[in-house]
C-alpha atoms as a PDB file:
ATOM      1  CA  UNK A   1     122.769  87.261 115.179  1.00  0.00           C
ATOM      2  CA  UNK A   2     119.277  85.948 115.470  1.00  0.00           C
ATOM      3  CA  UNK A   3     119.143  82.142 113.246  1.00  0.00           C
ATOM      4  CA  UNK A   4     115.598  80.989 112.242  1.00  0.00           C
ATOM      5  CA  UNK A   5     114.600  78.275 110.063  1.00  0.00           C
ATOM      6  CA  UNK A   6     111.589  77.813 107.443  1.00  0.00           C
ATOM      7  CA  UNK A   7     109.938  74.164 107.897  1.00  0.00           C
ATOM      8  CA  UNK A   8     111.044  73.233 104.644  1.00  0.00           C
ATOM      9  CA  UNK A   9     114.687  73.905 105.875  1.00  0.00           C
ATOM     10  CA  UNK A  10     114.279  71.468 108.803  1.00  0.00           C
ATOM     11  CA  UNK A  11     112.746  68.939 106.365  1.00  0.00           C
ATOM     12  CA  UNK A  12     115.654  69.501 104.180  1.00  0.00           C
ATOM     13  CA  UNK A  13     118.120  69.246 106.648  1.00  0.00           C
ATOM     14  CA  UNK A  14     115.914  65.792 107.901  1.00  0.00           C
ATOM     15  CA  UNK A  15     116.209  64.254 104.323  1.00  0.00           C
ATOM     16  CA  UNK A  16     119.937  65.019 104.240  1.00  0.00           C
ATOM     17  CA  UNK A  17     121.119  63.603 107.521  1.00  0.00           C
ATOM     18  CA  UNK A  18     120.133  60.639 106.515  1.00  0.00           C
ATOM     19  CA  UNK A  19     123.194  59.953 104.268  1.00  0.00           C
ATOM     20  CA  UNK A  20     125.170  62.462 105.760  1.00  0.00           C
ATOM     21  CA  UNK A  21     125.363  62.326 109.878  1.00  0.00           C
ATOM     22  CA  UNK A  22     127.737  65.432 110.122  1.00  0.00           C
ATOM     23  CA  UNK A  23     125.404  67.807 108.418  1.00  0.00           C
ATOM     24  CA  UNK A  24     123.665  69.358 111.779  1.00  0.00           C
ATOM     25  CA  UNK A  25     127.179  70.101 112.828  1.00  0.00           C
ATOM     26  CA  UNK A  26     128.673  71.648 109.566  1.00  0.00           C
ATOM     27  CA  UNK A  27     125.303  73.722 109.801  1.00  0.00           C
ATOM     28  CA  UNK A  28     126.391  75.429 112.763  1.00  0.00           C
ATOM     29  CA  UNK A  29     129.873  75.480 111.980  1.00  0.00           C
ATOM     30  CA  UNK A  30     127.993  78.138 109.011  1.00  0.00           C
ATOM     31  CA  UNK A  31     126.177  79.838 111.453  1.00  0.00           C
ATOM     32  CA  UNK A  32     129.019  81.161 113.177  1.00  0.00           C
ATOM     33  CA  UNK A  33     130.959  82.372 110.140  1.00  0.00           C
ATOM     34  CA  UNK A  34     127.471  84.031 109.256  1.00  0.00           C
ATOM     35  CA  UNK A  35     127.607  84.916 112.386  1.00  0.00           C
ATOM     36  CA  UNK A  36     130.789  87.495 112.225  1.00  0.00           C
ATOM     37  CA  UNK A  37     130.116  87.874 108.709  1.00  0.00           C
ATOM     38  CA  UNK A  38     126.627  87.447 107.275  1.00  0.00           C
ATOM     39  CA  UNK A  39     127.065  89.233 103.731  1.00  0.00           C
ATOM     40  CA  UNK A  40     127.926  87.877 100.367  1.00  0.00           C
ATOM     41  CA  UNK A  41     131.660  86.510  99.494  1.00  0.00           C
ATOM     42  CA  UNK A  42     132.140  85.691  96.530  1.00  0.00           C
ATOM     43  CA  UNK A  43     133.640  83.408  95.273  1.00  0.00           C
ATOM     44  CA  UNK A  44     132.125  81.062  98.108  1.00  0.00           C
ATOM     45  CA  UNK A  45     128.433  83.332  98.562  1.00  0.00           C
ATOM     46  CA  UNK A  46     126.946  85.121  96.363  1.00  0.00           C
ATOM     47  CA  UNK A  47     123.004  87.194  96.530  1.00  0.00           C
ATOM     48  CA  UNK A  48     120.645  85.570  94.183  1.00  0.00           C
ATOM     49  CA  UNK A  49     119.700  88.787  92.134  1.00  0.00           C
ATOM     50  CA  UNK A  50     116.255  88.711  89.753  1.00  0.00           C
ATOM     51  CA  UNK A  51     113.528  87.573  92.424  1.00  0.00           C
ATOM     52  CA  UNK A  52     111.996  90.729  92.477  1.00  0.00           C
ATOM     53  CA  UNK A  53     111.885  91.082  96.165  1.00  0.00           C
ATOM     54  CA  UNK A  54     113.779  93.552  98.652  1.00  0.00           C
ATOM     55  CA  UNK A  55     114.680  90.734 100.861  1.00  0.00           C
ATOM     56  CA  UNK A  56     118.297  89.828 100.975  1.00  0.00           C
ATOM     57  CA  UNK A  57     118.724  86.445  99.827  1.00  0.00           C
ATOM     58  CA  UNK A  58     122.076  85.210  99.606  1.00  0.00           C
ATOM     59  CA  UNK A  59     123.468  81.495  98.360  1.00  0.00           C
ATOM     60  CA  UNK A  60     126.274  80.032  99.941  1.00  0.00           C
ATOM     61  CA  UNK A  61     128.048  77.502  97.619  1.00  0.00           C
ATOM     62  CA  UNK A  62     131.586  76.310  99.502  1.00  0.00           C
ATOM     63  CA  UNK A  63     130.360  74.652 102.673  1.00  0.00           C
ATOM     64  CA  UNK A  64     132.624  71.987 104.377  1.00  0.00           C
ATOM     65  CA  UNK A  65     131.259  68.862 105.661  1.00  0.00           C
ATOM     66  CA  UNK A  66     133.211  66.226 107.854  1.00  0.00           C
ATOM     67  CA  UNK A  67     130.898  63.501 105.647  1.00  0.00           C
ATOM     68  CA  UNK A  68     132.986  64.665 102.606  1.00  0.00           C
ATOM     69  CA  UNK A  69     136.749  63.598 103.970  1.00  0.00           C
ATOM     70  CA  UNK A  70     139.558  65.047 102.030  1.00  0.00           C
ATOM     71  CA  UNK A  71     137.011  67.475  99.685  1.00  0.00           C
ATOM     72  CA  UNK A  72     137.585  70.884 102.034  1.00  0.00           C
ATOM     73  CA  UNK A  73     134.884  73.315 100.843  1.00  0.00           C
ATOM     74  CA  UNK A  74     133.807  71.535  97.251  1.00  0.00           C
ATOM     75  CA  UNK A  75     131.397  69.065  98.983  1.00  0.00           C
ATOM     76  CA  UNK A  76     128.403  70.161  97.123  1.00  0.00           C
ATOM     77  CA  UNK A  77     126.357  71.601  99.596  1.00  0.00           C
ATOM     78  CA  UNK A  78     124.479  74.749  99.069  1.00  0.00           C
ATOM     79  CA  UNK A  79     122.216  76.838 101.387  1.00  0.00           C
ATOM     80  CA  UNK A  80     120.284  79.278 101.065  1.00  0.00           C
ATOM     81  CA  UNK A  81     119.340  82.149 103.563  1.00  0.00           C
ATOM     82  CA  UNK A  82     117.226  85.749 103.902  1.00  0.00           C
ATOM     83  CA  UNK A  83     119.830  88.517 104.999  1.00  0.00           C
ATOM     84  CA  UNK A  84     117.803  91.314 107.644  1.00  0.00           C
ATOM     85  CA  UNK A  85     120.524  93.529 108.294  1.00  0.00           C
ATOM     86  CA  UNK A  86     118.968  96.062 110.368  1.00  0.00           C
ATOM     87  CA  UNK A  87     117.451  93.591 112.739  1.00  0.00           C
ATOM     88  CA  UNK A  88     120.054  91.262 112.941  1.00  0.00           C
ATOM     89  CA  UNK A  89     118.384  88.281 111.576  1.00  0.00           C
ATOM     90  CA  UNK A  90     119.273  85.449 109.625  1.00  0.00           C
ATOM     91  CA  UNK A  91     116.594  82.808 108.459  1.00  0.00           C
ATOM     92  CA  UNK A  92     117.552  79.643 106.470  1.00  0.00           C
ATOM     93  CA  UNK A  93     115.213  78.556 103.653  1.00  0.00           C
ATOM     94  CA  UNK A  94     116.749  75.866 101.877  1.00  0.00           C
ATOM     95  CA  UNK A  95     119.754  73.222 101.913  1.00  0.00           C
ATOM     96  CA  UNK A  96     120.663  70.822  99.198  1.00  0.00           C
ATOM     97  CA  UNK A  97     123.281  68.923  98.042  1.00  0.00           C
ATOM     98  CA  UNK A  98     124.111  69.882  94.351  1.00  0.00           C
ATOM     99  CA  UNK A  99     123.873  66.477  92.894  1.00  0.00           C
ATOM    100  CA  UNK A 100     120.191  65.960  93.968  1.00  0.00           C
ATOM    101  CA  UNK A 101     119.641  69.615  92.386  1.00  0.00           C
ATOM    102  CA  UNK A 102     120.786  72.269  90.231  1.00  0.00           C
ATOM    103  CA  UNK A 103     119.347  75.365  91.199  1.00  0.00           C
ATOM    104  CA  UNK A 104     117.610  77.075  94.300  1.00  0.00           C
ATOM    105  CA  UNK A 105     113.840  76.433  94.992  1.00  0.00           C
ATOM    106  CA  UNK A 106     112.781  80.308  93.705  1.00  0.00           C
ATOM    107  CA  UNK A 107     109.282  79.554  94.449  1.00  0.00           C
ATOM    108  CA  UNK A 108     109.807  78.682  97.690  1.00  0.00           C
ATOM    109  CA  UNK A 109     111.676  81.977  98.137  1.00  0.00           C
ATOM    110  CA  UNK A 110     108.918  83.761  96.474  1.00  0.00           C
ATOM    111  CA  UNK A 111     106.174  82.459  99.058  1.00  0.00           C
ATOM    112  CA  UNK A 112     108.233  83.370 102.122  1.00  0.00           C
ATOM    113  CA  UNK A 113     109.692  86.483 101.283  1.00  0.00           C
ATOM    114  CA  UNK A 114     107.804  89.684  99.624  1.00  0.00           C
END
């Protein structure tokens, strides 16, 4: 599986580490489960329907994270990724914690992804 990343992921994932130092690592503990298996699971992913696009976008809303001790998979992070099947290709467009947000940044989506 080929992992990219939009700037505004990196910036994300910038703005994030500062409070929370584990977050590169619980990142790529997610790439290797997307890895083996990349499509939607609910209850913990689910593919953001309504954008009007053929890309795959899926949102992942159970993530661990070592900086959340004793919370397993309810930490409130949520990422959000484009799904290429054919080619093999995962590329991450957003990360957030839920209590700084509530919902995915569509537009975002929309200007990366016809």
């Amino acid at each position: 599986m080929i992992f990219e990343e939009l700037d505004e992921f990196k910036k994300d994932i910038k703005k994030l580490l500062k409070k929370y130092r584990t977050l590169n690592d619980d990142v790529e503990i997610v790439k290797k489960v997307l890895s083996i298996s990349p499509n939607e699971r609910p209850p913990f992913s689910f593919r953001i329907d309504g954008l009007g696009i053929e890309t795959c976008v899926i949102k992942i809303k159970k993530i661990a994270s070592k900086s959340f001790k004793g919370k397993g998979v309810n930490s409130g992070f949520r990422i959000i990724y484009a799904h290429y099947e054919k080619e093999e290709k995962i590329i991450m467009i957003e990360i957030y914690h839920k209590s700084n947000k509530e919902i995915e940044d569509k537009e975002r989506i929309l200007n990366n992804f016809k």
